[in-house]
N, C-alpha and C. Protein backbone atom coordinates (compact mmCIF):
# COMPACT_ATOMS: atom_id res chain seq x y z
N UNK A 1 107.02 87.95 127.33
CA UNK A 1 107.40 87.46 126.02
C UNK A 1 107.14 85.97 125.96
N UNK A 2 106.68 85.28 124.88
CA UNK A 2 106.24 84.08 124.53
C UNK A 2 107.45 83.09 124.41
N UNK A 3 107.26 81.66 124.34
CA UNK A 3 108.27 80.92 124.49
C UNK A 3 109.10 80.81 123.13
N UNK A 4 110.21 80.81 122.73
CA UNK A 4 110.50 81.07 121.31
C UNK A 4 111.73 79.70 121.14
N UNK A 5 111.19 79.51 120.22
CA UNK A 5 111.60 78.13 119.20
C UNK A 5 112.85 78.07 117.85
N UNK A 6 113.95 77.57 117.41
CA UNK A 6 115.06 78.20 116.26
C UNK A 6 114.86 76.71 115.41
N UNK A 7 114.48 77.41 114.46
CA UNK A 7 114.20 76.10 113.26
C UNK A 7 114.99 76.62 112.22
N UNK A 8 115.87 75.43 111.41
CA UNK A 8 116.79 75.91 109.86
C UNK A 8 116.48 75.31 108.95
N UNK A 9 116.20 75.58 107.73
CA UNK A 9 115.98 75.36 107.04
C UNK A 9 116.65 74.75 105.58
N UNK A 10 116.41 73.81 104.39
CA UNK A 10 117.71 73.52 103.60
C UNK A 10 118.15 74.65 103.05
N UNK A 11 117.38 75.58 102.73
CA UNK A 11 117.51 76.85 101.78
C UNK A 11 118.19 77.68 102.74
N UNK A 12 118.71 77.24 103.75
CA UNK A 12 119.63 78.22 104.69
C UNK A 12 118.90 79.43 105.57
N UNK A 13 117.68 79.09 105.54
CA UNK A 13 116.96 80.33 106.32
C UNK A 13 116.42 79.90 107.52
N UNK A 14 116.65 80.34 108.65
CA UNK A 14 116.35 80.81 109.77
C UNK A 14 114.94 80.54 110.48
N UNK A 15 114.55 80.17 110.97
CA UNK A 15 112.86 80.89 111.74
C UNK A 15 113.09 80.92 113.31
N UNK A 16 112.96 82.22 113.46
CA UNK A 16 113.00 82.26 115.35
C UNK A 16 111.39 82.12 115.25
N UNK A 17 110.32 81.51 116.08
CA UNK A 17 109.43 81.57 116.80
C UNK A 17 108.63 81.59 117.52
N UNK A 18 107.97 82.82 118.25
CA UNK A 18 107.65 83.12 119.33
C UNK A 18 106.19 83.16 119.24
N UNK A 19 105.32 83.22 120.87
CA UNK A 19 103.47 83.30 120.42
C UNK A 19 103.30 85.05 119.94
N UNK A 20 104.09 85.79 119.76
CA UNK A 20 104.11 87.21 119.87
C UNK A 20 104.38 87.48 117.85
N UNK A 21 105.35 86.92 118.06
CA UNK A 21 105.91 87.28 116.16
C UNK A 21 106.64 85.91 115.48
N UNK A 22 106.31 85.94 113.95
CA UNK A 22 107.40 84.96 113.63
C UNK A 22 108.42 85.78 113.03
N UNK A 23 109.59 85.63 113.00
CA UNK A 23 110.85 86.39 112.08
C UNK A 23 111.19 85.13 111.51
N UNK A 24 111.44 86.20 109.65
CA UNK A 24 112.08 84.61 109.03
C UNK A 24 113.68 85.18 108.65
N UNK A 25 114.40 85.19 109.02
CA UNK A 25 115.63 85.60 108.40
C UNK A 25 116.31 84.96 107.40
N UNK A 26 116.66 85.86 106.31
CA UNK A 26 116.90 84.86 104.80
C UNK A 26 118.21 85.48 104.34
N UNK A 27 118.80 85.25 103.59
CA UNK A 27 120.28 85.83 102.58
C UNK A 27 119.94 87.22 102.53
N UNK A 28 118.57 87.96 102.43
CA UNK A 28 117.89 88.93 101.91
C UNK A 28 117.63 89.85 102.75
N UNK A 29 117.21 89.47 103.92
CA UNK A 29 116.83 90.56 105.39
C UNK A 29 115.84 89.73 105.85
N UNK A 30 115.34 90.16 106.98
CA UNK A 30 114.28 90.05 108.12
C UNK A 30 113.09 90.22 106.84
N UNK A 31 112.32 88.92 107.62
CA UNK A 31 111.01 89.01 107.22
C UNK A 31 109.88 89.21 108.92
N UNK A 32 109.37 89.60 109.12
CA UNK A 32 108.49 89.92 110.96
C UNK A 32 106.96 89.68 110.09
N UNK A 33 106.46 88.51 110.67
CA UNK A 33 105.10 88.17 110.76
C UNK A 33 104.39 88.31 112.10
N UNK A 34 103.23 88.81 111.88
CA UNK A 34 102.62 88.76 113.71
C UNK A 34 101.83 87.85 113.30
N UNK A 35 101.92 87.48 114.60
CA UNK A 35 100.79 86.31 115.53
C UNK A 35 99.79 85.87 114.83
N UNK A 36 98.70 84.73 114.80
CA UNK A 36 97.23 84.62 114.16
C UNK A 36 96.70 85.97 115.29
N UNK A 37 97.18 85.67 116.60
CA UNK A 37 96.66 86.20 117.71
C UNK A 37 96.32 87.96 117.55
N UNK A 38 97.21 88.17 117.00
CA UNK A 38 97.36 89.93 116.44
C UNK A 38 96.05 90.59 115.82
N UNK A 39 95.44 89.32 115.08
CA UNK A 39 94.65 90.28 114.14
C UNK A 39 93.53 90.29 114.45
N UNK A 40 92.56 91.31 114.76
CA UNK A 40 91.32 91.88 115.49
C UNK A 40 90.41 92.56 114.39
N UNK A 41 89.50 91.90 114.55
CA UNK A 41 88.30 92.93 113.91
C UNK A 41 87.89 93.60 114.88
N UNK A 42 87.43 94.91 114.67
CA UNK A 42 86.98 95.66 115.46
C UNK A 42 85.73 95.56 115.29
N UNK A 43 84.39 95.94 116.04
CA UNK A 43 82.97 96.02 115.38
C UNK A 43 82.65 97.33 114.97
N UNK A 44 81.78 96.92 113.92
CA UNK A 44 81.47 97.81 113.11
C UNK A 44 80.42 98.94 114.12
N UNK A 45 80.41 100.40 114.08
CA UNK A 45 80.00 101.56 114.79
C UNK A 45 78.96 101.66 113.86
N UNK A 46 77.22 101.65 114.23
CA UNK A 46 76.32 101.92 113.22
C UNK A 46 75.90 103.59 112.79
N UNK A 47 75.81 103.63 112.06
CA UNK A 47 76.04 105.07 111.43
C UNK A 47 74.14 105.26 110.69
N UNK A 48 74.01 105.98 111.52
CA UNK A 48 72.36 106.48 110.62
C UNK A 48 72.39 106.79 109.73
N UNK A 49 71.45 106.01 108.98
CA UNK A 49 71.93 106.21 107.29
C UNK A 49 71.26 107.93 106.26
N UNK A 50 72.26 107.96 105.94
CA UNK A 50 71.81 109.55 105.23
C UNK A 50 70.23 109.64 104.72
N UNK A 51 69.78 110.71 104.49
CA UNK A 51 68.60 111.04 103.49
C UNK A 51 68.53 110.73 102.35
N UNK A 52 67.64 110.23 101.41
CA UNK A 52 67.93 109.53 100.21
C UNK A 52 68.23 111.61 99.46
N UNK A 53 69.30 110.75 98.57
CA UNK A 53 69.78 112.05 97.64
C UNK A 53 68.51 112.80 97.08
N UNK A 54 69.15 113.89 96.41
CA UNK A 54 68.35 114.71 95.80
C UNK A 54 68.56 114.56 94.38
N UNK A 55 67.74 115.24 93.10
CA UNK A 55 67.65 115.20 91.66
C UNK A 55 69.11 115.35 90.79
N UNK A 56 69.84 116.49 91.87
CA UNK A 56 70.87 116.86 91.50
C UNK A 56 72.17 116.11 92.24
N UNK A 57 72.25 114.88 93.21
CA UNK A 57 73.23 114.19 93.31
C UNK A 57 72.63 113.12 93.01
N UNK A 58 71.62 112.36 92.46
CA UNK A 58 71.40 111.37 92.20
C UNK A 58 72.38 110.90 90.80
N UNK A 59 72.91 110.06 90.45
CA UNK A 59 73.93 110.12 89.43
C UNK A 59 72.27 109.68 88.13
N UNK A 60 72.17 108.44 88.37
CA UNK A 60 70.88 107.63 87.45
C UNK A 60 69.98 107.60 87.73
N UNK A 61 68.78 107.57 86.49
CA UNK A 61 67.21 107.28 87.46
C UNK A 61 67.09 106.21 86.94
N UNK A 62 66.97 105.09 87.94
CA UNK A 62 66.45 103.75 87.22
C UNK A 62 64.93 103.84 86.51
N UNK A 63 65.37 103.19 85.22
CA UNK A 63 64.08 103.01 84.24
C UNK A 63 64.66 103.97 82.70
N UNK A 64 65.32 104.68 82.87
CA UNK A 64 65.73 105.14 81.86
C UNK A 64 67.06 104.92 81.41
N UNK A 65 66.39 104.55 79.93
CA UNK A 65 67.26 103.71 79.70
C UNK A 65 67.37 103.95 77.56
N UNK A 66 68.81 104.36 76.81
CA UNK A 66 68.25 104.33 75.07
C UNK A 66 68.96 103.50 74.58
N UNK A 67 68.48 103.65 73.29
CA UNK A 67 69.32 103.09 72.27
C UNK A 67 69.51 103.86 70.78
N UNK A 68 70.91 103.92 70.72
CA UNK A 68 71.52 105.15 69.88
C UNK A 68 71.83 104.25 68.58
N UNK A 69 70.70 104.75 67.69
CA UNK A 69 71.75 103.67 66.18
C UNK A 69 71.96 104.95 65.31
N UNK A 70 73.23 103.86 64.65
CA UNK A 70 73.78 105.21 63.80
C UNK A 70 74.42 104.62 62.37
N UNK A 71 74.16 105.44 61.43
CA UNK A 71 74.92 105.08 59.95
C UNK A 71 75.78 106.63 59.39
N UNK A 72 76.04 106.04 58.59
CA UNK A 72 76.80 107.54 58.08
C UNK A 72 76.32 107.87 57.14
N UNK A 73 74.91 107.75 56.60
CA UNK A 73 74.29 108.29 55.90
C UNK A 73 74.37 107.85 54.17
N UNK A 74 75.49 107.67 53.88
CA UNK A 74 75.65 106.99 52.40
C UNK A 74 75.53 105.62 52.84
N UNK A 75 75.73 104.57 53.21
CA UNK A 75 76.34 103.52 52.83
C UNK A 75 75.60 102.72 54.30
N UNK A 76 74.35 102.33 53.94
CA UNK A 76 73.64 101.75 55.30
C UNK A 76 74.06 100.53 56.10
N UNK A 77 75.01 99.46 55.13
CA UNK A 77 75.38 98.13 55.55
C UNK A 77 76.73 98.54 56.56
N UNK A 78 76.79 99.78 57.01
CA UNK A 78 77.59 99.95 58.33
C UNK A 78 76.79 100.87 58.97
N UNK A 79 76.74 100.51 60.38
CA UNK A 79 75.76 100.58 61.34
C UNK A 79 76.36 100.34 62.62
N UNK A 80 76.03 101.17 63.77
CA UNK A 80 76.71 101.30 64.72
C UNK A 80 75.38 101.71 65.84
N UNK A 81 75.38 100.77 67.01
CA UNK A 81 74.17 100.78 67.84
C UNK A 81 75.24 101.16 69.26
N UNK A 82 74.47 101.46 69.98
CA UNK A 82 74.99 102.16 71.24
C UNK A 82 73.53 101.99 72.15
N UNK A 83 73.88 101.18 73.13
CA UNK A 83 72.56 100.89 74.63
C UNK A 83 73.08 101.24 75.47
N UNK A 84 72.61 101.86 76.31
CA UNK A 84 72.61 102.20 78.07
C UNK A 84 71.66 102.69 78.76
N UNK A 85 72.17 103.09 79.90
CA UNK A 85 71.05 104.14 80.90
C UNK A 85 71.61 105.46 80.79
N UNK A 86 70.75 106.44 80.96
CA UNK A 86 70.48 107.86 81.38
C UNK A 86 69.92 108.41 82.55
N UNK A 87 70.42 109.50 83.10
CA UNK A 87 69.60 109.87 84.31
C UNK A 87 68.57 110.75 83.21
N UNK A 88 68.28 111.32 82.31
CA UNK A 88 67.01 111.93 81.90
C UNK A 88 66.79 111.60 79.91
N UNK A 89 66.23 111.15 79.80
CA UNK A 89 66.46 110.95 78.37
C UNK A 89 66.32 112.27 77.68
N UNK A 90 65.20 113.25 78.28
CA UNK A 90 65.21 114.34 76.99
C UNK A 90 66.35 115.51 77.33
N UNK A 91 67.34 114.98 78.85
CA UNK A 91 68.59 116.24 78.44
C UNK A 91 69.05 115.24 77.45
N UNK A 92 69.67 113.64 77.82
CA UNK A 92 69.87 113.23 76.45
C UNK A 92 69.78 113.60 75.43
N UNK A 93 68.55 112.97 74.82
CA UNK A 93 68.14 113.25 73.24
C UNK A 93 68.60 115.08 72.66
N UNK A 94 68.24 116.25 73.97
CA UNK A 94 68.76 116.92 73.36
C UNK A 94 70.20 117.29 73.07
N UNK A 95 71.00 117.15 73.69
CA UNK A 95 72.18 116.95 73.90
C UNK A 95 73.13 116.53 72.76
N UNK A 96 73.09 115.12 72.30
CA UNK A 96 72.83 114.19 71.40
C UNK A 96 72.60 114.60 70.03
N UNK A 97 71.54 115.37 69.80
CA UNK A 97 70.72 116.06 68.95
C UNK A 97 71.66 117.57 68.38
N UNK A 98 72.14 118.01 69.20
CA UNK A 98 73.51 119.30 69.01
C UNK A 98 74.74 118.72 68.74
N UNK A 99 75.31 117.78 68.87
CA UNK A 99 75.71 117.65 68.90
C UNK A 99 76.40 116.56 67.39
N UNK A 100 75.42 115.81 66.83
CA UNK A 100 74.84 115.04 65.94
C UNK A 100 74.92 117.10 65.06
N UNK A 101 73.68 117.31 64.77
CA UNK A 101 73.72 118.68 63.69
C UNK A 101 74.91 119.34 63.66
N UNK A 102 76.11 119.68 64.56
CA UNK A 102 77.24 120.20 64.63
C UNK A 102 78.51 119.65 64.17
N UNK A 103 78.58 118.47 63.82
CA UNK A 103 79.04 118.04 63.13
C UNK A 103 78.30 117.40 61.68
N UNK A 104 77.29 117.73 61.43
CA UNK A 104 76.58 117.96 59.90
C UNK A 104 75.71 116.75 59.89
N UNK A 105 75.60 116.25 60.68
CA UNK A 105 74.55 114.74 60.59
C UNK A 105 73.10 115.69 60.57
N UNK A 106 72.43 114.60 61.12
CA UNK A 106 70.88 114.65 60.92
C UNK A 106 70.42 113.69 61.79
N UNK A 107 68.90 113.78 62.39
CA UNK A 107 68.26 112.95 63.50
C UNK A 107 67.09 112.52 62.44
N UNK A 108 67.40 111.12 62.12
CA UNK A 108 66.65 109.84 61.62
C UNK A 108 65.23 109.70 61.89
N UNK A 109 65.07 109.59 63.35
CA UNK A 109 64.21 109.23 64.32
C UNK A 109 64.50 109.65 65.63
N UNK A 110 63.76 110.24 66.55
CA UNK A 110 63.55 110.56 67.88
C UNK A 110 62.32 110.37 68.36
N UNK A 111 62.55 109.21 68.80
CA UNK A 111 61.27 109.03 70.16
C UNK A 111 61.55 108.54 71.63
N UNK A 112 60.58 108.91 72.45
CA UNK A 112 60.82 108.99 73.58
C UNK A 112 59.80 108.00 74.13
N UNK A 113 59.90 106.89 74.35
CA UNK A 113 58.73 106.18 75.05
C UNK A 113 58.51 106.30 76.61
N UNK A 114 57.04 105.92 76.58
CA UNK A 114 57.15 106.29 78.62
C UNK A 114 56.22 104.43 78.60
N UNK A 115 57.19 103.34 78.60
CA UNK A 115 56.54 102.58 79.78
C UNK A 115 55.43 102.00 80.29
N UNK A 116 56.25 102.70 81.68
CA UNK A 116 55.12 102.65 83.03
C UNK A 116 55.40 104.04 83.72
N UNK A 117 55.16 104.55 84.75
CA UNK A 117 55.27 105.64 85.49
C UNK A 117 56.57 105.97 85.90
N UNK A 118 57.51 105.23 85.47
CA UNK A 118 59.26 105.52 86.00
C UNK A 118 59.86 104.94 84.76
N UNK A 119 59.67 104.41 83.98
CA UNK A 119 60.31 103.51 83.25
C UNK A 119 60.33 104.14 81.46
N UNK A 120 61.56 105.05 80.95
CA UNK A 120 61.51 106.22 80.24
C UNK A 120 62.63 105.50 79.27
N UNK A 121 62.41 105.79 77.63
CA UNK A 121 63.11 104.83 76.75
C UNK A 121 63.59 105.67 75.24
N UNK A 122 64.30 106.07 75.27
CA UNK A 122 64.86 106.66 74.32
C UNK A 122 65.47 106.52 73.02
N UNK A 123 64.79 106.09 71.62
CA UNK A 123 65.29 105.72 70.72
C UNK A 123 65.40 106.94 69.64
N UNK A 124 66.99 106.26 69.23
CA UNK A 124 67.54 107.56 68.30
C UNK A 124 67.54 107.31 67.24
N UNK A 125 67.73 107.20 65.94
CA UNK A 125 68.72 106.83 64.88
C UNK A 125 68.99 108.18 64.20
N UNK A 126 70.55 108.00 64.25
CA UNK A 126 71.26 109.51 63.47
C UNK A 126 72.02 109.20 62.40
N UNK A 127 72.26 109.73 61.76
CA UNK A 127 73.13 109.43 59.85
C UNK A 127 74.28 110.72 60.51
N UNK A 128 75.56 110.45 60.74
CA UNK A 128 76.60 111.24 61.28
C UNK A 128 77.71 111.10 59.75
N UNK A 129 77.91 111.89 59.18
CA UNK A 129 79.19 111.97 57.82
C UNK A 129 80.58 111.64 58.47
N UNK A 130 81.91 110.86 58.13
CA UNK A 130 82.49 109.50 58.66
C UNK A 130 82.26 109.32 59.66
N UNK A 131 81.27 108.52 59.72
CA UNK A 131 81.15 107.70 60.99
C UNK A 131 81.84 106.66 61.32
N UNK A 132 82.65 106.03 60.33
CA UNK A 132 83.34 105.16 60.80
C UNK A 132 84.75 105.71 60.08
N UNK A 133 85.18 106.56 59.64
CA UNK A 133 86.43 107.71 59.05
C UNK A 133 87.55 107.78 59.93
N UNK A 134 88.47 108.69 59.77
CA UNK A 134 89.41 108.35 60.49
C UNK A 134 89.77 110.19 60.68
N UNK A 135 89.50 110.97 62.16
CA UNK A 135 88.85 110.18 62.97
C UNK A 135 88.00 109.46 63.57
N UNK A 136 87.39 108.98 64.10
CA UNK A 136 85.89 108.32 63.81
C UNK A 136 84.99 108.85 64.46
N UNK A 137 83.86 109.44 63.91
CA UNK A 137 83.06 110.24 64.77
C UNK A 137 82.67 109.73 65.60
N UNK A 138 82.08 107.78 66.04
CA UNK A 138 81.49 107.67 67.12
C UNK A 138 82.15 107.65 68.13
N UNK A 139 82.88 108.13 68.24
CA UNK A 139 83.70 108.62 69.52
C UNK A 139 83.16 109.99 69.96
N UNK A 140 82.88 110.81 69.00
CA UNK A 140 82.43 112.16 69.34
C UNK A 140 81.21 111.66 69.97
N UNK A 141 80.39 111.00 69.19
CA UNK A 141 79.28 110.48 69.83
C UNK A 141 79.33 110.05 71.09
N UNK A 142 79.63 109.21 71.61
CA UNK A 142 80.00 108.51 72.50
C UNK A 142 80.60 109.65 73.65
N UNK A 143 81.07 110.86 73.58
CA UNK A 143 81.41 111.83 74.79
C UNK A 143 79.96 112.93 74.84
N UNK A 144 79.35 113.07 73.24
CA UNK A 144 78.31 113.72 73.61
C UNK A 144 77.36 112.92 74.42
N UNK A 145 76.88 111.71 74.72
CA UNK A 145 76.20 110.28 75.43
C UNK A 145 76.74 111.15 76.71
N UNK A 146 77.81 110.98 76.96
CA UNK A 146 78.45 111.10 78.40
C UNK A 146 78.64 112.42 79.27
N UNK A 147 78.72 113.39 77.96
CA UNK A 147 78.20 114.84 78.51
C UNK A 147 76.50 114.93 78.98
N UNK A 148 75.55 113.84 77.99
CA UNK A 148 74.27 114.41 78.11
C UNK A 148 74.12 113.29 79.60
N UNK A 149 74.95 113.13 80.45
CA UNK A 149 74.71 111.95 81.54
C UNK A 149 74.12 110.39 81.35
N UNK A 150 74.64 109.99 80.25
CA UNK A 150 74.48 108.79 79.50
C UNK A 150 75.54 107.93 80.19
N UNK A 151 75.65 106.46 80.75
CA UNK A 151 76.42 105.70 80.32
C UNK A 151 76.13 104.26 79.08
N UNK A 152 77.32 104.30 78.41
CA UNK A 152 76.90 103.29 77.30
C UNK A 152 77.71 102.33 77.95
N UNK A 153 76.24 101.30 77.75
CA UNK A 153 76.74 99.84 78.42
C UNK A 153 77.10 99.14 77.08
N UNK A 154 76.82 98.88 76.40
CA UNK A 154 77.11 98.55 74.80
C UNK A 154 77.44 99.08 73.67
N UNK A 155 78.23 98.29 72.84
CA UNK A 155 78.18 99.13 71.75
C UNK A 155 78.44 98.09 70.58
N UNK A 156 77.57 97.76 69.68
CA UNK A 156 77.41 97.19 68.84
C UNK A 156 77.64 97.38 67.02
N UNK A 157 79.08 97.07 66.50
CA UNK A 157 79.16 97.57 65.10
C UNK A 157 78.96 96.57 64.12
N UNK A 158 78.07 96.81 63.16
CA UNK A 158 77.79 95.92 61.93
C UNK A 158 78.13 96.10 60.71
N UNK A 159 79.26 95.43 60.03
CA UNK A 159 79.88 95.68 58.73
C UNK A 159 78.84 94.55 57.52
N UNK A 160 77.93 94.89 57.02
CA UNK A 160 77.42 94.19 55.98
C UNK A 160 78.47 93.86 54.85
N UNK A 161 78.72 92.92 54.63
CA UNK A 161 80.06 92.82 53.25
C UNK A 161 78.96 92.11 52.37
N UNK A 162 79.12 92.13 51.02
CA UNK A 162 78.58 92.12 50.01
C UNK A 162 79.42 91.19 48.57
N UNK A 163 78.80 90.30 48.48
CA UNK A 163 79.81 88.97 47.90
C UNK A 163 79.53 89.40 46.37
């Protein structure tokens, strides 16, 4: 056992200390600190790194990547944009696309650009009936995105007001 030291304090507390532990004893209970000496990194054990995933655990494919604009069909000076990545744009777009007609909208525009040889771009525009209503459909939107393996990194709403 290490050589141990009794220090008091104005606040009435205690310190026994030893090279092993500090104890602080207070109105409150035992406080037990260990040592600087105590604490050890261990080294890290190298681990062979796995096989790169397959189609079906890969979560994203980098390069694909849309952009979802949307109105509610009457009234164009509200507008609602939605950007992110996708692991496939055309389960996207179709996805998106059922989901958009099932609740009575319509697909504006659908195109699918390719890039370069990896690099896949998906532009939508849909007219969805209340889109901004209560409840608000782009929320529906926004889970169909996430069912079709979409995440939306943005989401951008534009209220045109009119003087």
């Amino acid at each position: 056992m290490g050589e141990q030291t009794t220090q008091e304090t104005k606040a009435g507390a205690v310190w026994l200390a030893c090279s092993d532990v500090i104890t602080l004893l207070t109105t409150d209970g035992f406080v037990t600190l260990p040592s600087g000496n105590s604490f050890k990194v261990e080294p890290r054990v190298r681990v062979d790194q796995a096989p790169l995933p397959t189609v079906d655990e890969q979560g994203l494919c980098v390069g694909a990547c849309f952009t979802i604009a949307a109105t509610n069909g009457a009234d164009p000076s509200r507008r609602l944009a939605m950007l992110g990545f996708c692991r496939s744009v055309s389960d996207l777009s179709e996805v998106v696309e059922d989901a958009v007609l099932s609740c009575g909208g319509k697909i504006v525009l659908n195109q699918i650009e390719l890039k370069s040889g990896i690099h896949e771009i998906l532009k939508m525009t849909v007219a969805i009936p209340l889109l901004n209503g209560v409840p608000p459909q782009h929320e529906y939107l926004r889970s169909a995105i996430s069912s079709g393996g979409g995440i939306v990194e943005k989401m951008y709403r534009q209220w045109q007001m009119y003087g």
